[in-house]
N, C-alpha and C. Protein backbone atom coordinates (compact mmCIF):
# COMPACT_ATOMS: atom_id res chain seq x y z
N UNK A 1 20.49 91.87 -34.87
CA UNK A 1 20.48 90.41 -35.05
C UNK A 1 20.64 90.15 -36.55
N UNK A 2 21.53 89.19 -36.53
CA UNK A 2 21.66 88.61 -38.49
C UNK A 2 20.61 88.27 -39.10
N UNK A 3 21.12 87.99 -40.18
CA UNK A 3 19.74 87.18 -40.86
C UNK A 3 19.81 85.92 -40.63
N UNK A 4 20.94 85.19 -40.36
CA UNK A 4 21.56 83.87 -39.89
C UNK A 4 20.65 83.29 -38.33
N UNK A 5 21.00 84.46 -37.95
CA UNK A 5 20.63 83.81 -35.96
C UNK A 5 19.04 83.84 -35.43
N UNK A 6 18.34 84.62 -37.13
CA UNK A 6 16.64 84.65 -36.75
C UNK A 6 16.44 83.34 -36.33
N UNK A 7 15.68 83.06 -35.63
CA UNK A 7 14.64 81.62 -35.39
C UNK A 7 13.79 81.53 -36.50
N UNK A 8 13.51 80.34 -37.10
CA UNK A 8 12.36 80.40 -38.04
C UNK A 8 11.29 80.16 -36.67
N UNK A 9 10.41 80.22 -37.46
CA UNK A 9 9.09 80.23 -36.70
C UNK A 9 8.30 78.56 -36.69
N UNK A 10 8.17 78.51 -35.47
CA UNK A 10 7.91 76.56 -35.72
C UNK A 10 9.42 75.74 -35.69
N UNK A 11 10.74 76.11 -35.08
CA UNK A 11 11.78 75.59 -35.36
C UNK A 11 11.92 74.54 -34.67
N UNK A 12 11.48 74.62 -33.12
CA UNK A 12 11.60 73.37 -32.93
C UNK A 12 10.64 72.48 -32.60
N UNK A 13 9.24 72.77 -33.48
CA UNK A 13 8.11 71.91 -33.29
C UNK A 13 8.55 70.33 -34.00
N UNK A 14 9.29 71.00 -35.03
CA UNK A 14 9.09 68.97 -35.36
C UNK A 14 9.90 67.89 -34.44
N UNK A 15 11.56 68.73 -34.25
CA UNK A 15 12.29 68.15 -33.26
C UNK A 15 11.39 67.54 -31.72
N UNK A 16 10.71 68.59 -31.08
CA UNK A 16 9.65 67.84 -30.20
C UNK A 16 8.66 66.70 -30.64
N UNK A 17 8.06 67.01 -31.71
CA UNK A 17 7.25 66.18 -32.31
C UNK A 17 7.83 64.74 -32.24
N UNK A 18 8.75 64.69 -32.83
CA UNK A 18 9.16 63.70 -33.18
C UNK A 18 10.03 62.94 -32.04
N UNK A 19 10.21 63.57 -31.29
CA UNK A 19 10.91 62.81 -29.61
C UNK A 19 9.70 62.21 -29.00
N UNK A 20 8.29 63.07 -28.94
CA UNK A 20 6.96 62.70 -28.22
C UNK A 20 6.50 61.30 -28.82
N UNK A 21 7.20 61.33 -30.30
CA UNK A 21 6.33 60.51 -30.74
C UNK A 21 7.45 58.36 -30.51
N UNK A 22 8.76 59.51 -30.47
CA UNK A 22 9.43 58.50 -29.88
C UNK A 22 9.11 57.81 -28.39
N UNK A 23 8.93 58.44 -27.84
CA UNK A 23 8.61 58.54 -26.38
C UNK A 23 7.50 57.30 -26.28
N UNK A 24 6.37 58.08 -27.13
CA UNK A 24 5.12 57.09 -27.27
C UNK A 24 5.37 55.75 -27.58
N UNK A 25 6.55 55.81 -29.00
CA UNK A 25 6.70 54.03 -29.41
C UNK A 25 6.85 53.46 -28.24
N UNK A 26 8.17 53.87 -27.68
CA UNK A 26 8.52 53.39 -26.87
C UNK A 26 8.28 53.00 -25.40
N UNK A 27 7.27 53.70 -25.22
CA UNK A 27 5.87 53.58 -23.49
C UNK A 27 5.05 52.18 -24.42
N UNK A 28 4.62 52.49 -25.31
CA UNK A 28 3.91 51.16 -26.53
C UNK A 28 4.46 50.23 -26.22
N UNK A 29 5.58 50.02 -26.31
CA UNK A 29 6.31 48.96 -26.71
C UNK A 29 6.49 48.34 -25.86
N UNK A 30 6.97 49.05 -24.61
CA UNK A 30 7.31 48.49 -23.09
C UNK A 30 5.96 47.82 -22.54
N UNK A 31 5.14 48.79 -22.55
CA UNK A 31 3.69 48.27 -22.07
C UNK A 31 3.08 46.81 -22.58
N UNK A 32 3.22 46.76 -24.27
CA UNK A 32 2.93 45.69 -24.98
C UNK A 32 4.08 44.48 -24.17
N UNK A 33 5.58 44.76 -24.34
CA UNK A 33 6.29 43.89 -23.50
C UNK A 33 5.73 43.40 -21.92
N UNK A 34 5.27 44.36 -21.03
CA UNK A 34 4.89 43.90 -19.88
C UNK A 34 3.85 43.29 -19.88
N UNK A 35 2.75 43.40 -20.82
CA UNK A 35 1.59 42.25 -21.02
C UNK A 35 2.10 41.27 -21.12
N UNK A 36 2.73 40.99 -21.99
CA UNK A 36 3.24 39.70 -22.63
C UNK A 36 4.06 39.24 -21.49
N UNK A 37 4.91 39.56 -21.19
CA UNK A 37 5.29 38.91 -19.86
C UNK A 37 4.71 38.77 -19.00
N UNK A 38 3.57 39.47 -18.49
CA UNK A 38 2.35 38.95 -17.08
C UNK A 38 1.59 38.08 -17.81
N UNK A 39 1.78 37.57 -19.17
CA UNK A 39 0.59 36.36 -19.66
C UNK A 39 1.46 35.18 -19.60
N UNK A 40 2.98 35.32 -19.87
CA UNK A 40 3.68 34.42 -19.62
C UNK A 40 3.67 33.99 -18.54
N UNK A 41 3.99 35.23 -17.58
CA UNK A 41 3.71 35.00 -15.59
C UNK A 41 2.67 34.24 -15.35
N UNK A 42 1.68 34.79 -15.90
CA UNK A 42 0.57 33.91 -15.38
C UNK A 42 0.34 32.46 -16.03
N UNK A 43 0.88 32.40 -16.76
CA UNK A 43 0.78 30.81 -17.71
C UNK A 43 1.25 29.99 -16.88
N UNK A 44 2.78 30.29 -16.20
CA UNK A 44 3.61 29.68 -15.58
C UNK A 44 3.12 29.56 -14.30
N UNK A 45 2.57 30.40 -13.93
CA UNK A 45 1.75 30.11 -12.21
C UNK A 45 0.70 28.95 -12.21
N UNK A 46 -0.07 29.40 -13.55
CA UNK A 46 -1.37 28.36 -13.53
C UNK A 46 -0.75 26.88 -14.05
N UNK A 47 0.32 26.52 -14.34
CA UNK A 47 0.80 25.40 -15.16
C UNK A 47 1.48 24.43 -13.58
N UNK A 48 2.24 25.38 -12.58
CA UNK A 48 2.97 25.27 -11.56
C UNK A 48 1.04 24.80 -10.81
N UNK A 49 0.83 25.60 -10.65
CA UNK A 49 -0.51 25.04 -9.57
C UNK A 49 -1.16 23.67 -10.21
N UNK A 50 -1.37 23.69 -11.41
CA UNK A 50 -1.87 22.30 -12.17
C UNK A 50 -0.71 21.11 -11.79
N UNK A 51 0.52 21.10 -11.72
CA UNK A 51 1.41 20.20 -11.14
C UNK A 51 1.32 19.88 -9.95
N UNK A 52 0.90 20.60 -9.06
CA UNK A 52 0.85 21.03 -7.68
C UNK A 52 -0.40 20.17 -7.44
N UNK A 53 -1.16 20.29 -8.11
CA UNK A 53 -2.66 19.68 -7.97
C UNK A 53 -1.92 18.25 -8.00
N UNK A 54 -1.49 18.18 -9.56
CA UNK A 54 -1.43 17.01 -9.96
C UNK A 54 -0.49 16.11 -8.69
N UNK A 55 0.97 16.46 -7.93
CA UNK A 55 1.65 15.93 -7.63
C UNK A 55 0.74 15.63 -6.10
N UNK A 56 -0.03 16.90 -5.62
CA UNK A 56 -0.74 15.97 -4.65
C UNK A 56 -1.90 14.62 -4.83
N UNK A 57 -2.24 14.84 -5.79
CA UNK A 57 -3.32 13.68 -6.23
C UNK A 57 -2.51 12.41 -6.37
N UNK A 58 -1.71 12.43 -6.88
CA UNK A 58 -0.46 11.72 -6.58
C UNK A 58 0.04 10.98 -5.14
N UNK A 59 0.59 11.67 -4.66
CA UNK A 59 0.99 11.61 -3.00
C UNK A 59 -0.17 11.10 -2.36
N UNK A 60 -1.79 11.33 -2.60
CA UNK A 60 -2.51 10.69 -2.18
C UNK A 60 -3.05 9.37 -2.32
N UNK A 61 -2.71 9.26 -3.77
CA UNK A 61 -2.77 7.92 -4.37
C UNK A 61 -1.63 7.12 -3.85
N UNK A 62 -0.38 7.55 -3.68
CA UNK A 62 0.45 6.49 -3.19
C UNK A 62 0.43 6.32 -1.58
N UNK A 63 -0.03 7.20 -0.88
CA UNK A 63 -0.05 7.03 0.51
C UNK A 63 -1.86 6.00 0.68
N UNK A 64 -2.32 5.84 0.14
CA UNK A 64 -3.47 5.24 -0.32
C UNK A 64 -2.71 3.74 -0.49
N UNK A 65 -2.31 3.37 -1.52
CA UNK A 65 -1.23 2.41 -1.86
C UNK A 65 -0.38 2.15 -0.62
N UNK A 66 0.37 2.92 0.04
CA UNK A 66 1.42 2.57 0.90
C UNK A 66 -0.05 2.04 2.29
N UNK A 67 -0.99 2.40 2.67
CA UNK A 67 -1.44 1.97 3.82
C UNK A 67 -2.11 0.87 3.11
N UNK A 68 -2.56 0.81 2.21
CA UNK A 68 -3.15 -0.73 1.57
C UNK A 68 -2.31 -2.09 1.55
N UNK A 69 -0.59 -1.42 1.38
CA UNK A 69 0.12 -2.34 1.51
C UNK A 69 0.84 -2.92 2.93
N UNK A 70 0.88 -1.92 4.01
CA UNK A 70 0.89 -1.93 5.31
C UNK A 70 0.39 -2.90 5.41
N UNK A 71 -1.14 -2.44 5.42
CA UNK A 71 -2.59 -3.98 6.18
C UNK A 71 -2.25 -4.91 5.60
N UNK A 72 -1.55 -5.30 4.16
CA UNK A 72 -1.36 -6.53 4.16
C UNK A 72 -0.53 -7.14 4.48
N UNK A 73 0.83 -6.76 4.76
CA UNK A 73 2.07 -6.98 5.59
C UNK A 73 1.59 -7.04 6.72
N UNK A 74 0.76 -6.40 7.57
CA UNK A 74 0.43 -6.72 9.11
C UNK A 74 -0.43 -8.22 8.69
N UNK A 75 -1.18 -8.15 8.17
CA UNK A 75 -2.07 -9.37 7.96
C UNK A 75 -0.93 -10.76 7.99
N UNK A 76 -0.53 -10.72 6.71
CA UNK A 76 0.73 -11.81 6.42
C UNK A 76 1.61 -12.10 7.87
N UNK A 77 2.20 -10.90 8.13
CA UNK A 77 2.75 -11.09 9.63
C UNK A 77 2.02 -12.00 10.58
N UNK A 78 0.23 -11.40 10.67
CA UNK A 78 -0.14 -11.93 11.46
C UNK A 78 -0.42 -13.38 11.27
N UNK A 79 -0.60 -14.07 10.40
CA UNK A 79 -0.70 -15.66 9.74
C UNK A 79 0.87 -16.29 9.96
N UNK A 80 1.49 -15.18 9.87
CA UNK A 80 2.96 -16.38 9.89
C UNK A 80 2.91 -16.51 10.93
N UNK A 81 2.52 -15.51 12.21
CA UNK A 81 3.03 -15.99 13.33
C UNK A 81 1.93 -17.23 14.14
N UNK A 82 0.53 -17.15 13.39
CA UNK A 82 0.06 -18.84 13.85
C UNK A 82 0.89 -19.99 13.55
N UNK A 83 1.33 -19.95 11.85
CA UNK A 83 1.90 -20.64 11.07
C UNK A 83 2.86 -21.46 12.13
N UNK A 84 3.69 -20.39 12.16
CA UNK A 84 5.06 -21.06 12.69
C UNK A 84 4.93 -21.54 13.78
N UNK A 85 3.93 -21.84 14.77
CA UNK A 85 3.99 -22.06 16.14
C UNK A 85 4.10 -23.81 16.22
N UNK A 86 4.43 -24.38 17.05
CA UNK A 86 4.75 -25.15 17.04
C UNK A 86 3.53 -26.42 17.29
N UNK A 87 3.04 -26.22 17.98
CA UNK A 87 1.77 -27.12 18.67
C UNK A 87 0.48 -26.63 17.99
N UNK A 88 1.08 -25.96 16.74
CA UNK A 88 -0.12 -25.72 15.69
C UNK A 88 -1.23 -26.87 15.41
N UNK A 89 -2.77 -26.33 15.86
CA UNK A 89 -3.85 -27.42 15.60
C UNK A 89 -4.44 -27.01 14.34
N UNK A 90 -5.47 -28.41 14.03
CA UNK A 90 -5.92 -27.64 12.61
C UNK A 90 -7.29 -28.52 12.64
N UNK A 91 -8.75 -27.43 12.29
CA UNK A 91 -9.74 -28.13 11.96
C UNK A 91 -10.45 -27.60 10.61
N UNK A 92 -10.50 -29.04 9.79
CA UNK A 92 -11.08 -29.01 8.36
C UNK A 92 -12.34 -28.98 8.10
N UNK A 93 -12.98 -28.20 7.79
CA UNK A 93 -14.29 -27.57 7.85
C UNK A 93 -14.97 -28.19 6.35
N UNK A 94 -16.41 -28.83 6.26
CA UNK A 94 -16.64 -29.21 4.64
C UNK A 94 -17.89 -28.78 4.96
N UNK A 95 -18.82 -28.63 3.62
CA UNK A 95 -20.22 -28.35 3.75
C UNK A 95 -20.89 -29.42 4.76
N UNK A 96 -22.08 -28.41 5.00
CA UNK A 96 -23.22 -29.25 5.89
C UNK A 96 -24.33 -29.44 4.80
N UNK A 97 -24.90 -30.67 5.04
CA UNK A 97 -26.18 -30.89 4.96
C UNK A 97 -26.22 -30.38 3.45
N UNK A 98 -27.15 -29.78 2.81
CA UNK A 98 -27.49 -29.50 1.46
C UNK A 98 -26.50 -27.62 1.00
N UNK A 99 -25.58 -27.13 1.81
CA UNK A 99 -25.22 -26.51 2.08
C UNK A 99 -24.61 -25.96 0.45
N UNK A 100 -24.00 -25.49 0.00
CA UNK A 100 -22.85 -25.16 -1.44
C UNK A 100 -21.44 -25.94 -0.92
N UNK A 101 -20.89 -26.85 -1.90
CA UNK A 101 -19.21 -27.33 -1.91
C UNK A 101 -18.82 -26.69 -1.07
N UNK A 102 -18.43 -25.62 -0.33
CA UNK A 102 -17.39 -25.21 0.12
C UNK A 102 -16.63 -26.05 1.08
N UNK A 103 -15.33 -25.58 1.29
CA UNK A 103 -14.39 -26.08 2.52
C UNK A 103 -13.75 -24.81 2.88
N UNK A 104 -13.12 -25.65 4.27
CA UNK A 104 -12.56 -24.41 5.23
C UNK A 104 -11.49 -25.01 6.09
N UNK A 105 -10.61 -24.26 6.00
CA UNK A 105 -9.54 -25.04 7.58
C UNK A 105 -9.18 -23.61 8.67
N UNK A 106 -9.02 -23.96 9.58
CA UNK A 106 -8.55 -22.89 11.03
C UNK A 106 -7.10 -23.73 11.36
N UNK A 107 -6.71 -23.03 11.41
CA UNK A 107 -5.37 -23.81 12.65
C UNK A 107 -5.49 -22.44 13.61
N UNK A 108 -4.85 -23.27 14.60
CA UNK A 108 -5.20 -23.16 15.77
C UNK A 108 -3.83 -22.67 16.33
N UNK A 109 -3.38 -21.59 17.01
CA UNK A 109 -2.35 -21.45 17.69
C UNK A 109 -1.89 -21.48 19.11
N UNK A 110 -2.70 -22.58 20.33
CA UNK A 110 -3.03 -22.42 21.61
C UNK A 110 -1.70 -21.41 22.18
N UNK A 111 -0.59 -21.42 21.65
CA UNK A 111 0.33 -20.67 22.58
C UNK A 111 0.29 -19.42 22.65
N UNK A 112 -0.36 -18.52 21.37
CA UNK A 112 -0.38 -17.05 21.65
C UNK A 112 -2.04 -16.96 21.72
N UNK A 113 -3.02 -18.12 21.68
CA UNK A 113 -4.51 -17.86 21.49
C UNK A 113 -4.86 -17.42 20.19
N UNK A 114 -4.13 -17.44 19.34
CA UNK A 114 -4.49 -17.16 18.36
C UNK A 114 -4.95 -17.68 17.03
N UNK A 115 -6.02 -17.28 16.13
CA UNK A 115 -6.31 -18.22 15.23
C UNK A 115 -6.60 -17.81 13.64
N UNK A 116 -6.34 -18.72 12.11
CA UNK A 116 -6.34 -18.06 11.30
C UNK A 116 -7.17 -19.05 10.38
N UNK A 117 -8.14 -18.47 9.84
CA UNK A 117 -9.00 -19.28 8.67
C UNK A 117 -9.46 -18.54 7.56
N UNK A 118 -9.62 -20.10 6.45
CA UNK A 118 -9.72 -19.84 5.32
C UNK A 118 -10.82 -20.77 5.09
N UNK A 119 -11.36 -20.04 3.72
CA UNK A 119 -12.67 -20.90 3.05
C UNK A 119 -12.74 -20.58 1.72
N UNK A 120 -12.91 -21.57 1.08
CA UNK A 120 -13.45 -21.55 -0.28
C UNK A 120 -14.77 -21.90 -1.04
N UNK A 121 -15.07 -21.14 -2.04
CA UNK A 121 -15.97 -21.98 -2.91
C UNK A 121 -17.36 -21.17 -2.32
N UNK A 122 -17.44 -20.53 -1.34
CA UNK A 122 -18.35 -19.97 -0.49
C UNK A 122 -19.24 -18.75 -1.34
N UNK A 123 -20.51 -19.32 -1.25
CA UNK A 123 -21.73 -18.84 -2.25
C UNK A 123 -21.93 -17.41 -1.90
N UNK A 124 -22.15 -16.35 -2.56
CA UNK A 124 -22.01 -14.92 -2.33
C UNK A 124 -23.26 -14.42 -1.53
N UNK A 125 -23.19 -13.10 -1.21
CA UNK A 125 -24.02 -12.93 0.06
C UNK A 125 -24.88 -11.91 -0.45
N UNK A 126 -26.46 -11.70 -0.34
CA UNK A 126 -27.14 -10.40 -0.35
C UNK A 126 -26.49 -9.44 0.91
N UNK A 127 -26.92 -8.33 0.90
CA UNK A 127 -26.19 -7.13 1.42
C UNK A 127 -26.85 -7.50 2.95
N UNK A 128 -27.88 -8.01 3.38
CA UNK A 128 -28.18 -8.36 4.85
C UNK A 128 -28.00 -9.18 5.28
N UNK A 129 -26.87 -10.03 4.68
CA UNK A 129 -26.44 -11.26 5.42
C UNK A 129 -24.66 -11.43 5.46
N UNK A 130 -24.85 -12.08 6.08
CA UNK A 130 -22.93 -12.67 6.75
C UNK A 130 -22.43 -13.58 6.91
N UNK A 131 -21.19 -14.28 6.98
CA UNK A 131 -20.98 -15.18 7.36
C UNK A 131 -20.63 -14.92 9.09
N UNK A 132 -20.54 -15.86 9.37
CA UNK A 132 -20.08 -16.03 10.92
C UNK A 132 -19.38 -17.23 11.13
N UNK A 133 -18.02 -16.91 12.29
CA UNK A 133 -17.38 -18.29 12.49
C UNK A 133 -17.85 -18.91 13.91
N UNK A 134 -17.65 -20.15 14.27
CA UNK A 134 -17.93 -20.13 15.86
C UNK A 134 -16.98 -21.28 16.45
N UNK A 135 -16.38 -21.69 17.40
CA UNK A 135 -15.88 -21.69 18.38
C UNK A 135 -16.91 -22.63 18.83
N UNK A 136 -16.95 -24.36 18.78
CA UNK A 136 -17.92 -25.40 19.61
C UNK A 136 -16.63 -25.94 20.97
N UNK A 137 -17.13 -24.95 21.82
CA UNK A 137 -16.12 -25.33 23.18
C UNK A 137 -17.01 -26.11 23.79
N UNK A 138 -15.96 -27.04 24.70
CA UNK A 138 -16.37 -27.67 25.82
C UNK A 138 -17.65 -27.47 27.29
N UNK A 139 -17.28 -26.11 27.58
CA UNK A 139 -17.72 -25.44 28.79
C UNK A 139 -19.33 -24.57 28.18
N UNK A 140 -18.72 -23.37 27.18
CA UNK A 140 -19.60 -22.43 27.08
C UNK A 140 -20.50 -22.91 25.87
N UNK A 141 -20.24 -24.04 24.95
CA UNK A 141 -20.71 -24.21 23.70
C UNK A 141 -20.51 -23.53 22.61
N UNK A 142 -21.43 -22.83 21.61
CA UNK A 142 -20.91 -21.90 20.48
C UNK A 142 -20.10 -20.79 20.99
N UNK A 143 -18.90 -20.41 20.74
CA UNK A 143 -18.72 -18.66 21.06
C UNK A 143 -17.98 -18.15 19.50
N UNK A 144 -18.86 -17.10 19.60
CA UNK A 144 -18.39 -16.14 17.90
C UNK A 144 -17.23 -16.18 17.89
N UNK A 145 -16.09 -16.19 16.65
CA UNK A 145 -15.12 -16.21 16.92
C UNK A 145 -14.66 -14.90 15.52
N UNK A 146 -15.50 -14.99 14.77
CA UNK A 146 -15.44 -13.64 13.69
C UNK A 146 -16.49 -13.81 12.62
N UNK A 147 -16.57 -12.61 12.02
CA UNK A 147 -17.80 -12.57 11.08
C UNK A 147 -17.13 -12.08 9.76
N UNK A 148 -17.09 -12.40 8.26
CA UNK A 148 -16.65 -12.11 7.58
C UNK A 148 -17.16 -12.32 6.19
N UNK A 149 -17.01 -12.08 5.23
CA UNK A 149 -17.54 -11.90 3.67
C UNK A 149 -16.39 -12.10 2.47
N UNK A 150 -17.03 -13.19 1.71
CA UNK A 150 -16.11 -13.54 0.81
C UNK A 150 -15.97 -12.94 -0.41
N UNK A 151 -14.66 -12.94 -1.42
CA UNK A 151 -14.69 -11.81 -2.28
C UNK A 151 -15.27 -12.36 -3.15
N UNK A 152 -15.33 -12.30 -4.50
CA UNK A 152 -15.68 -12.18 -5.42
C UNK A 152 -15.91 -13.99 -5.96
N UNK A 153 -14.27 -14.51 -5.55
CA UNK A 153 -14.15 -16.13 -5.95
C UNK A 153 -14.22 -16.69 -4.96
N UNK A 154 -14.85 -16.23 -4.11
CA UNK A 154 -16.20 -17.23 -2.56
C UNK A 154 -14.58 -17.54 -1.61
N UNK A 155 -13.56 -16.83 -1.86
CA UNK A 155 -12.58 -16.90 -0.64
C UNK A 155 -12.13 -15.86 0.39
N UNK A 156 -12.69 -16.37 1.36
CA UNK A 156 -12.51 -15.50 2.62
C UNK A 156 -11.25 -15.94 3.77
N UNK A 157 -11.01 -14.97 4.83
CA UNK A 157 -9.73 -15.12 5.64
C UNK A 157 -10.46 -14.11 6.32
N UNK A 158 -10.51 -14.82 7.64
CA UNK A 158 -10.52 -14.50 9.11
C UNK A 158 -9.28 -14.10 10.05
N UNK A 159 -8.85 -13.51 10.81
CA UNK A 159 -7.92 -13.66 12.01
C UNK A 159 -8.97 -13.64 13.45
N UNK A 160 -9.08 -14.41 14.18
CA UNK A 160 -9.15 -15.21 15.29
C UNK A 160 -8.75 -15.47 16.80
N UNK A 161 -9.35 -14.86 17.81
CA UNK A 161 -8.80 -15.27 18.85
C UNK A 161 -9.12 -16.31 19.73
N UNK A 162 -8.54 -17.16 20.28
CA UNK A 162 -9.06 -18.13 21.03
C UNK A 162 -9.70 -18.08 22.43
N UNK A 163 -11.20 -18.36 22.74
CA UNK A 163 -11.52 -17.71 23.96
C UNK A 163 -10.96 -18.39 25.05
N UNK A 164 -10.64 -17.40 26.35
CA UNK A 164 -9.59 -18.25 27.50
C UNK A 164 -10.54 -18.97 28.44
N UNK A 165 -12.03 -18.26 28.33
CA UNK A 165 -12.63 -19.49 29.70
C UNK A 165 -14.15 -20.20 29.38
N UNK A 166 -13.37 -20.54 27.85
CA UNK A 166 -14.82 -21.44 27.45
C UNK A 166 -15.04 -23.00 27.53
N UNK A 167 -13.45 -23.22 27.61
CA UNK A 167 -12.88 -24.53 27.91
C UNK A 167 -12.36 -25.12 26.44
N UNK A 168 -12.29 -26.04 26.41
CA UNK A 168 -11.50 -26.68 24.97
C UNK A 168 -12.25 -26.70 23.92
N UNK A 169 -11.51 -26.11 22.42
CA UNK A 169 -12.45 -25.60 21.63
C UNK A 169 -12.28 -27.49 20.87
N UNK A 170 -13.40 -27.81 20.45
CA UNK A 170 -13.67 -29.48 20.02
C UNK A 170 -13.99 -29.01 18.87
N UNK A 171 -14.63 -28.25 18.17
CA UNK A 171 -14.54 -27.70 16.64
C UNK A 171 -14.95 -26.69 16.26
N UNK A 172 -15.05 -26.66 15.16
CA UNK A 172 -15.44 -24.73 14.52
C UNK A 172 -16.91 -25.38 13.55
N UNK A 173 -17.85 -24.55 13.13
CA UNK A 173 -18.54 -24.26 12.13
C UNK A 173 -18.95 -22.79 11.58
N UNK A 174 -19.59 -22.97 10.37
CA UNK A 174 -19.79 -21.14 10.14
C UNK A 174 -21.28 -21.11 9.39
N UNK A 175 -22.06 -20.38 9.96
CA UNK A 175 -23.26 -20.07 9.46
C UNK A 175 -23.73 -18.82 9.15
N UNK A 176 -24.80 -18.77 8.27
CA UNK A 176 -24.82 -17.96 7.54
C UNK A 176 -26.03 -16.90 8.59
N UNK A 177 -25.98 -15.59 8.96
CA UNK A 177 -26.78 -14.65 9.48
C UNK A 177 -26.76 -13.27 9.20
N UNK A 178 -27.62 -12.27 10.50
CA UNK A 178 -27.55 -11.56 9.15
C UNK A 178 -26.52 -10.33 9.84
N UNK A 179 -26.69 -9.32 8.61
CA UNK A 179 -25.46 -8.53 8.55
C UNK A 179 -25.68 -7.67 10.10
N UNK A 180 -24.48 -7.62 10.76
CA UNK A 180 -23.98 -7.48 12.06
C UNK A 180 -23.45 -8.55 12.96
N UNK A 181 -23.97 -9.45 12.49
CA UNK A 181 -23.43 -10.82 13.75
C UNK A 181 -24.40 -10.85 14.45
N UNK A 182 -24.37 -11.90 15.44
CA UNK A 182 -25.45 -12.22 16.84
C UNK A 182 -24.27 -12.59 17.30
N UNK A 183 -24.56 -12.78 18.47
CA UNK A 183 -24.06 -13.62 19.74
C UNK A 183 -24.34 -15.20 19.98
N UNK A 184 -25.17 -15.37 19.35
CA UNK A 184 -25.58 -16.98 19.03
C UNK A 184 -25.65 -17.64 17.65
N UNK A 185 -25.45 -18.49 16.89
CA UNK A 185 -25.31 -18.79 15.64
C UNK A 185 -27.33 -19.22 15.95
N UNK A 186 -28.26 -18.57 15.04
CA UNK A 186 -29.08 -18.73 14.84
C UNK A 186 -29.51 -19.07 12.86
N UNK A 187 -28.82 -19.00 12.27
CA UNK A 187 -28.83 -19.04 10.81
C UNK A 187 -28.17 -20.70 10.42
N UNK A 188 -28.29 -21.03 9.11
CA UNK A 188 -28.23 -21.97 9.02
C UNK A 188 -26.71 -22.36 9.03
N UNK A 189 -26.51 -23.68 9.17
CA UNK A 189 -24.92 -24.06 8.85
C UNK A 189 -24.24 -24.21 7.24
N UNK A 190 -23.43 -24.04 7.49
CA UNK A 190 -22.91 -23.72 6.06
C UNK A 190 -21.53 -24.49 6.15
N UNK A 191 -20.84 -24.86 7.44
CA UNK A 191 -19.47 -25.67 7.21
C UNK A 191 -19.69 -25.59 8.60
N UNK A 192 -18.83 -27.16 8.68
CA UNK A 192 -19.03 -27.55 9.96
C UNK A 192 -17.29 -28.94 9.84
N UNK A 193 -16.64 -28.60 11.30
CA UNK A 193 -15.57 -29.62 11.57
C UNK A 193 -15.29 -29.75 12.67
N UNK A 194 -14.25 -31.01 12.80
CA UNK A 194 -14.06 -31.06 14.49
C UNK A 194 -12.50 -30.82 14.24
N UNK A 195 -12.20 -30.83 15.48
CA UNK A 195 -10.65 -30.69 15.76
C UNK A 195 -9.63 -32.02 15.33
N UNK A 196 -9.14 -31.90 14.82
CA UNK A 196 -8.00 -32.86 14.24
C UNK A 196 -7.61 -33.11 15.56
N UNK A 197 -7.67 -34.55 15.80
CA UNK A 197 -7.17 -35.51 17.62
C UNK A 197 -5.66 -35.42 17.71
N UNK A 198 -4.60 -35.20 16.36
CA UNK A 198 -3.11 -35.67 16.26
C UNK A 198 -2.43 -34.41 17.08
């Protein structure tokens, strides 16, 4: 053998060395890269679920909104169609006796039985009491006709049916009882009218 073709001794430790150590940057580097991208991953998941939250809280709020606005379109519906009837009656309701200002009118829809009232000015209520409407017929005398609570500026709205075998309703009043209704107006009067004769 030459003196040329000896091996030194240790010849190819650094060449390995230095690939291992390449090796290493580079497992480093990738590894450091795949963190960083599963923190990105996960940023983007948790940002996507926070929208997700958000867009249903959303959707609930407007389907919230959309049935709030329903009931009042059915409501409105239901007033136009007393409104428009033709043989529309109407009784004007004013305080009784030492009662608060208020007033009130019903009209009357005999062709579908149906009926719609309003009141104003109407003094606010502790939590165990109510208003009540009634129905002074011919035959049966008082019959309930709805129970209801005024908002904030003492104006309330009823919808109403007309009873079929009490005989002719001659006027409305509304007294004050307590929270649930009775079957008999036992509380005091609070508005009281008769039926407009025209």
């Amino acid at each position: 053998m030459t003196r040329g073709a000896r091996r030194r001794p240790g010849g190819l430790t650094l060449p390995l060395a230095a690939a291992a150590a390449a090796l290493l940057a580079i497992a480093t580097y990738r590894e450091l890269g795949f963190r960083a991208e599963r923190q990105q991953a996960q940023a983007v998941i948790a940002a996507l679920r926070q929208n997700l939250a958000n867009s249903r809280g959303e959707l609930a709020g407007a389907q919230g909104e959309l049935a709030t606005a329903e009931a009042a379109l059915a409501r409105a519906e239901a007033a136009l169609s007393v409104v428009r009837q033709r043989d529309l009656r109407l009784i004007s309701l004013r305080a009784a006796g030492d009662a608060a200002p208020a007033v009130g009118h019903v009209l009357l829809g005999p062709a579908t039985r149906q009926a719609l009232f309003y009141a104003f000015d109407l003094s606010p209520l502790p939590d165990d009491r109510i208003y009540a409407l009634w129905w002074i017929t011919a035959k049966a005398g008082p019959v309930r006709a709805a129970i209801f609570t005024p908002d904030a500026r003492g104006v309330a709205r009823a919808d109403a049916t007309l009873p079929a075998d009490a005989g002719a309703i001659q006027a409305a009043t509304v007294t004050l009882e307590r929270a649930g209704g009775v079957d008999q107006p036992l509380g005091p009067t609070v508005l009281r009218g008769a039926l407009d004769p025209s």
